[in-house]
N, C-alpha and C. Protein backbone atom coordinates (compact mmCIF):
# COMPACT_ATOMS: atom_id res chain seq x y z
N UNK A 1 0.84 -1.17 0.00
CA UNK A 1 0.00 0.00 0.00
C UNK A 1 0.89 1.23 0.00
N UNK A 2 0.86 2.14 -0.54
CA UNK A 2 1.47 3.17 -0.90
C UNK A 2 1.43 4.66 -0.31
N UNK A 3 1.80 5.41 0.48
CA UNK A 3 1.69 6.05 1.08
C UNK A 3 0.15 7.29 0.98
N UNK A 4 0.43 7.41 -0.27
CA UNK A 4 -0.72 8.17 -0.66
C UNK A 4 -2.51 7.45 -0.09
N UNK A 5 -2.29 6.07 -0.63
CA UNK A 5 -3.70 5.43 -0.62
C UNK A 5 -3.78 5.06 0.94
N UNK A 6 -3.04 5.38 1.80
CA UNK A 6 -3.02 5.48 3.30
C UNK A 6 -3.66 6.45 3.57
N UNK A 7 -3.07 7.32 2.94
CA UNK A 7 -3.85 9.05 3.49
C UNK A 7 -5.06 9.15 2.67
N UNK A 8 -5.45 8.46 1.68
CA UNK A 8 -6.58 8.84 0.77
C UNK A 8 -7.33 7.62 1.93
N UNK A 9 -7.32 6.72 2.70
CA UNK A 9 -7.94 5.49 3.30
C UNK A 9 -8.47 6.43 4.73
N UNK A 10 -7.11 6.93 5.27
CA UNK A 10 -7.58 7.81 6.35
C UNK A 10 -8.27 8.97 6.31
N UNK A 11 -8.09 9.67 5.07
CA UNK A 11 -9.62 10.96 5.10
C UNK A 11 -11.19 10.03 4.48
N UNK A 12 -10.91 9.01 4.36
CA UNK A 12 -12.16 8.63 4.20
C UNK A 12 -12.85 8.12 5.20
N UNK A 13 -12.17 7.46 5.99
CA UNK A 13 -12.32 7.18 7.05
C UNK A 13 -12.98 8.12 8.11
N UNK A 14 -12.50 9.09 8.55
CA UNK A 14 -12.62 10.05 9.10
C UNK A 14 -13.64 11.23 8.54
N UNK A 15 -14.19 10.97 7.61
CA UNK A 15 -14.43 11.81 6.62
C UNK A 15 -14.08 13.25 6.13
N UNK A 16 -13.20 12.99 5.95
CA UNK A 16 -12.28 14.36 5.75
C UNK A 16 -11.52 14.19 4.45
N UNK A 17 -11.04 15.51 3.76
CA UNK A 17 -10.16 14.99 2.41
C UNK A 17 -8.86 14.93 2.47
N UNK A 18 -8.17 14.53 1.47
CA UNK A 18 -7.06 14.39 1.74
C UNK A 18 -5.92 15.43 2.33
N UNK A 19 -7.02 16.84 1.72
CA UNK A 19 -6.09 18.17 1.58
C UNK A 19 -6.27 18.47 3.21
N UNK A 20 -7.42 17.67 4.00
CA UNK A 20 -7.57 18.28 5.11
C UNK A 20 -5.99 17.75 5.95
N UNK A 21 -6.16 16.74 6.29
CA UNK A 21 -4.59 15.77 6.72
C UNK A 21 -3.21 16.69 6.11
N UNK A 22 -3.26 17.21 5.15
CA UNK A 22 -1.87 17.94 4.98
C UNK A 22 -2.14 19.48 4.95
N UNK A 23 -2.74 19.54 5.47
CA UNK A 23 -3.20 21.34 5.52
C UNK A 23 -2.84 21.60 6.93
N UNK A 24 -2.43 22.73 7.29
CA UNK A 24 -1.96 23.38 8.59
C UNK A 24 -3.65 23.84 9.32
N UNK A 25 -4.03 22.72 9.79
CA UNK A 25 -5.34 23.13 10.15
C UNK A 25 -5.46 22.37 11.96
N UNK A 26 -5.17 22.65 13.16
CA UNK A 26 -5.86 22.22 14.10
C UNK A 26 -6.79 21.58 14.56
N UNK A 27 -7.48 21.82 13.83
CA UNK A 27 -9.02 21.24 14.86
C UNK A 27 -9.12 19.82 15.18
N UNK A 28 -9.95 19.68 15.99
CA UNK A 28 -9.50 18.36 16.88
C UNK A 28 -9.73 17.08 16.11
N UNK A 29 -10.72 17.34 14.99
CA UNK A 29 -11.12 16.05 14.17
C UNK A 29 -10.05 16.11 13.46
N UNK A 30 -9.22 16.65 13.00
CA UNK A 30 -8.24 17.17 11.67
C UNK A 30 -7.49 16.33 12.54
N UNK A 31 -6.96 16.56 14.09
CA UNK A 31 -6.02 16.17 14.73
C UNK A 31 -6.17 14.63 15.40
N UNK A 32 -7.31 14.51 15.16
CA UNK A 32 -7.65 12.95 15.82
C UNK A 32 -6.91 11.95 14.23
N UNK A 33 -7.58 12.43 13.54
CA UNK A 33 -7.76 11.89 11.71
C UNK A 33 -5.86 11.59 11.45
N UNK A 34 -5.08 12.65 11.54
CA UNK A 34 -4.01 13.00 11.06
C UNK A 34 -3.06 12.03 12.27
N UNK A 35 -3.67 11.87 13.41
CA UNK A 35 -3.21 10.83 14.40
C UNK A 35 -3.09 9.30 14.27
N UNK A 36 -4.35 9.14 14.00
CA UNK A 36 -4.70 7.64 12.78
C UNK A 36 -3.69 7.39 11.52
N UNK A 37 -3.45 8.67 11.03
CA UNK A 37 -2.74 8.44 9.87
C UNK A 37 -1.33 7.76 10.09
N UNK A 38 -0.80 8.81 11.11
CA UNK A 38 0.56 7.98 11.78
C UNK A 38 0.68 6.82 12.23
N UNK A 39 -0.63 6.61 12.54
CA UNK A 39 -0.63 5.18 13.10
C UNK A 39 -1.14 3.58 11.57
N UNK A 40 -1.66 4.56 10.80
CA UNK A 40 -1.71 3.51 9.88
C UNK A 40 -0.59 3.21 9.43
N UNK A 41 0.26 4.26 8.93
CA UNK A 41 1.56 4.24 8.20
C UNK A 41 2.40 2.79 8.86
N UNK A 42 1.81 3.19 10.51
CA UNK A 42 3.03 2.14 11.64
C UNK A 42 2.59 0.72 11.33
N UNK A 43 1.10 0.74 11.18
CA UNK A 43 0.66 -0.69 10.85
C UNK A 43 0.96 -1.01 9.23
N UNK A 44 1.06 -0.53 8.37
CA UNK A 44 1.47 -0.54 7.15
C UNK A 44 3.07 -0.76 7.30
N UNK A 45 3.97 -0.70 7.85
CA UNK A 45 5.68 -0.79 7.86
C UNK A 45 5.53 -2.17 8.67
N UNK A 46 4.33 -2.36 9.76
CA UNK A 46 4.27 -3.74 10.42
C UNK A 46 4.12 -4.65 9.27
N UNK A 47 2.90 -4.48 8.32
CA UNK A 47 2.72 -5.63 7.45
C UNK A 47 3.13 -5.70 6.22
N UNK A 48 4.69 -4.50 6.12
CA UNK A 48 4.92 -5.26 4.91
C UNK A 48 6.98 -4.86 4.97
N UNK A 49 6.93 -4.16 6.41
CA UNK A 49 8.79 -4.89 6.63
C UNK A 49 9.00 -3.23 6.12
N UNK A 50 8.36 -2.89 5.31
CA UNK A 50 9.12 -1.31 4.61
C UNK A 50 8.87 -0.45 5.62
N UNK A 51 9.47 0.30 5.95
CA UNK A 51 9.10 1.96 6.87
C UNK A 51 9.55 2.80 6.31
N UNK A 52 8.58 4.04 6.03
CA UNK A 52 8.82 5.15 5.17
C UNK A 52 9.47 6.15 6.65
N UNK A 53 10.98 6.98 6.09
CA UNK A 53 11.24 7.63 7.45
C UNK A 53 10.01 8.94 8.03
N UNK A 54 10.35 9.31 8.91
CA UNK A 54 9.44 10.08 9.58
C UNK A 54 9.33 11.13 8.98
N UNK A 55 10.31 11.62 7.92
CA UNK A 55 10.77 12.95 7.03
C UNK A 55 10.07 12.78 6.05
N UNK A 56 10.18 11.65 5.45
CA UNK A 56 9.12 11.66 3.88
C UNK A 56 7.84 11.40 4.49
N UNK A 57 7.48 11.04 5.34
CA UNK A 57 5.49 11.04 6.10
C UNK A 57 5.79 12.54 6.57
N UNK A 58 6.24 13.23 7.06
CA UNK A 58 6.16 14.53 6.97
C UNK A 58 6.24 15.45 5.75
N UNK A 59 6.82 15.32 5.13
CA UNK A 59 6.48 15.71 3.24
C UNK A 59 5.42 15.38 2.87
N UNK A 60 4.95 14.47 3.56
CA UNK A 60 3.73 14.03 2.30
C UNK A 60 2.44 14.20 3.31
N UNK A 61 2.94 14.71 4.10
CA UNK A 61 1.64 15.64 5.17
C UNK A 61 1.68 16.77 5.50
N UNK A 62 1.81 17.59 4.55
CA UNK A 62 2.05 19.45 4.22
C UNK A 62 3.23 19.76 4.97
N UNK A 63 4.79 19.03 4.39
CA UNK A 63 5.63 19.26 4.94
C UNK A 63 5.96 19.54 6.76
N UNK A 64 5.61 18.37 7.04
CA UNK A 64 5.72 18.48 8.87
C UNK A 64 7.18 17.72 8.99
N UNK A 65 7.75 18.43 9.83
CA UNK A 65 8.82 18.05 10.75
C UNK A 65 8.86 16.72 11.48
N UNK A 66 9.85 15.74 11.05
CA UNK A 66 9.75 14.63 11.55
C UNK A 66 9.86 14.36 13.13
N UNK A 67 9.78 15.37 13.89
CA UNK A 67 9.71 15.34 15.17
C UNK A 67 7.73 14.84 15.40
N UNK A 68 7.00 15.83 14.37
CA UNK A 68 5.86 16.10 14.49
C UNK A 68 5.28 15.08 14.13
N UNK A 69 5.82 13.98 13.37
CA UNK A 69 4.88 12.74 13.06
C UNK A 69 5.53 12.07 13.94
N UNK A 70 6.82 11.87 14.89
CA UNK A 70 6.73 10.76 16.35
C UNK A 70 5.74 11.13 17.26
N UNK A 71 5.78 12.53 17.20
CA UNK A 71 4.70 13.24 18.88
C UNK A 71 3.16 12.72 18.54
N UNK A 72 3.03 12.51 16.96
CA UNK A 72 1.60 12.96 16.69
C UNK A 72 1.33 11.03 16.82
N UNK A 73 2.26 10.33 16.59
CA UNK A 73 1.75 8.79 16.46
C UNK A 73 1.73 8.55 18.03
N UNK A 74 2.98 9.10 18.84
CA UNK A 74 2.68 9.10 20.33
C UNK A 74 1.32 9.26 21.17
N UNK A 75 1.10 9.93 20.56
CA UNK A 75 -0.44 10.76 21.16
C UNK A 75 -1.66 9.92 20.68
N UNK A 76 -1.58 9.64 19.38
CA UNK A 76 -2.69 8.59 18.67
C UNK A 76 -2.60 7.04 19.83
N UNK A 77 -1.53 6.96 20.12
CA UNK A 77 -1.30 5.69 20.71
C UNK A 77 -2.02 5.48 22.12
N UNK A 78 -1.86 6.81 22.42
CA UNK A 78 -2.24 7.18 23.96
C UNK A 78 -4.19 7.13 23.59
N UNK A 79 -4.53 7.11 23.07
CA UNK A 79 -6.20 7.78 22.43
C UNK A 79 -6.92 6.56 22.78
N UNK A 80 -8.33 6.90 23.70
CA UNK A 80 -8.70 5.69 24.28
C UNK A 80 -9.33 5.17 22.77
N UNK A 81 -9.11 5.72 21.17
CA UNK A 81 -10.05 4.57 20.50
C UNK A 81 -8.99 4.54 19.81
N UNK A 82 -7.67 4.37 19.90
CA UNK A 82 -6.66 4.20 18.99
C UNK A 82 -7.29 2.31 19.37
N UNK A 83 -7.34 1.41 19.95
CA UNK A 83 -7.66 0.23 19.62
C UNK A 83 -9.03 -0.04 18.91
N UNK A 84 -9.68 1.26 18.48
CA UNK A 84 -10.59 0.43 17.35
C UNK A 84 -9.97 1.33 16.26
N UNK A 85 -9.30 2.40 16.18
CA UNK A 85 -8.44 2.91 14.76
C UNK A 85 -7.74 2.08 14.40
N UNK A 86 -7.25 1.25 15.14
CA UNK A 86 -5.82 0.30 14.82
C UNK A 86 -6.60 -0.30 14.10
N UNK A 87 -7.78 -1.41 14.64
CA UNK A 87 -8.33 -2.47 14.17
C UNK A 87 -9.40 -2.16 12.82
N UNK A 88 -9.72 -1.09 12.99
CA UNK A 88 -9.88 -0.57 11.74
C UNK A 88 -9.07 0.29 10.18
N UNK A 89 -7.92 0.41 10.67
CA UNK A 89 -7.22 0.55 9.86
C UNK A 89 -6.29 -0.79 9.21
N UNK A 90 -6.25 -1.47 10.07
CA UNK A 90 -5.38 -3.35 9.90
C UNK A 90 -6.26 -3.94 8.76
């Protein structure tokens, strides 16, 4: 699965578009959504051995700082429904 059709999987999901996830936008659904995303990517490098670094998932999420996609998968992890995001993103 390809990085793109991750983020096109997670604004659908969430119902949001793709432009929302790489847009400099806050709001808490933007930030729940864009949390999932980090975390799909993690389950996506689980099931197929590849990991994209934290720098190119930050490029390809309106240029974010690879600090900003560890804090942001940190935080998704912590999220009392990151165990049905997981299981719905798997």
């Amino acid at each position: 699965m390809l990085l793109s059709e991750v983020i096109d999987y997670t604004a659908d999901l969430f119902d949001i578009t793709a432009l929302d996830l790489t847009a400099d936008r806050r709001k808490k659904h933007i930030y729940r959504a864009r949390a999932a995303l980090y975390i799909g990517l993690w389950i996506r490098t689980e099931l197929t051995g590849r990991a994209p670094s934290y720098s190119m998932v930050g490029r390809s999420v309106g240029d974010r700082d690879h600090t900003t996609i560890m804090h942001g998968a940190g935080n998704g992890e912590r999220d009392p429904l990151f165990p049905v995001l997981f299981e719905r993103l798997k």
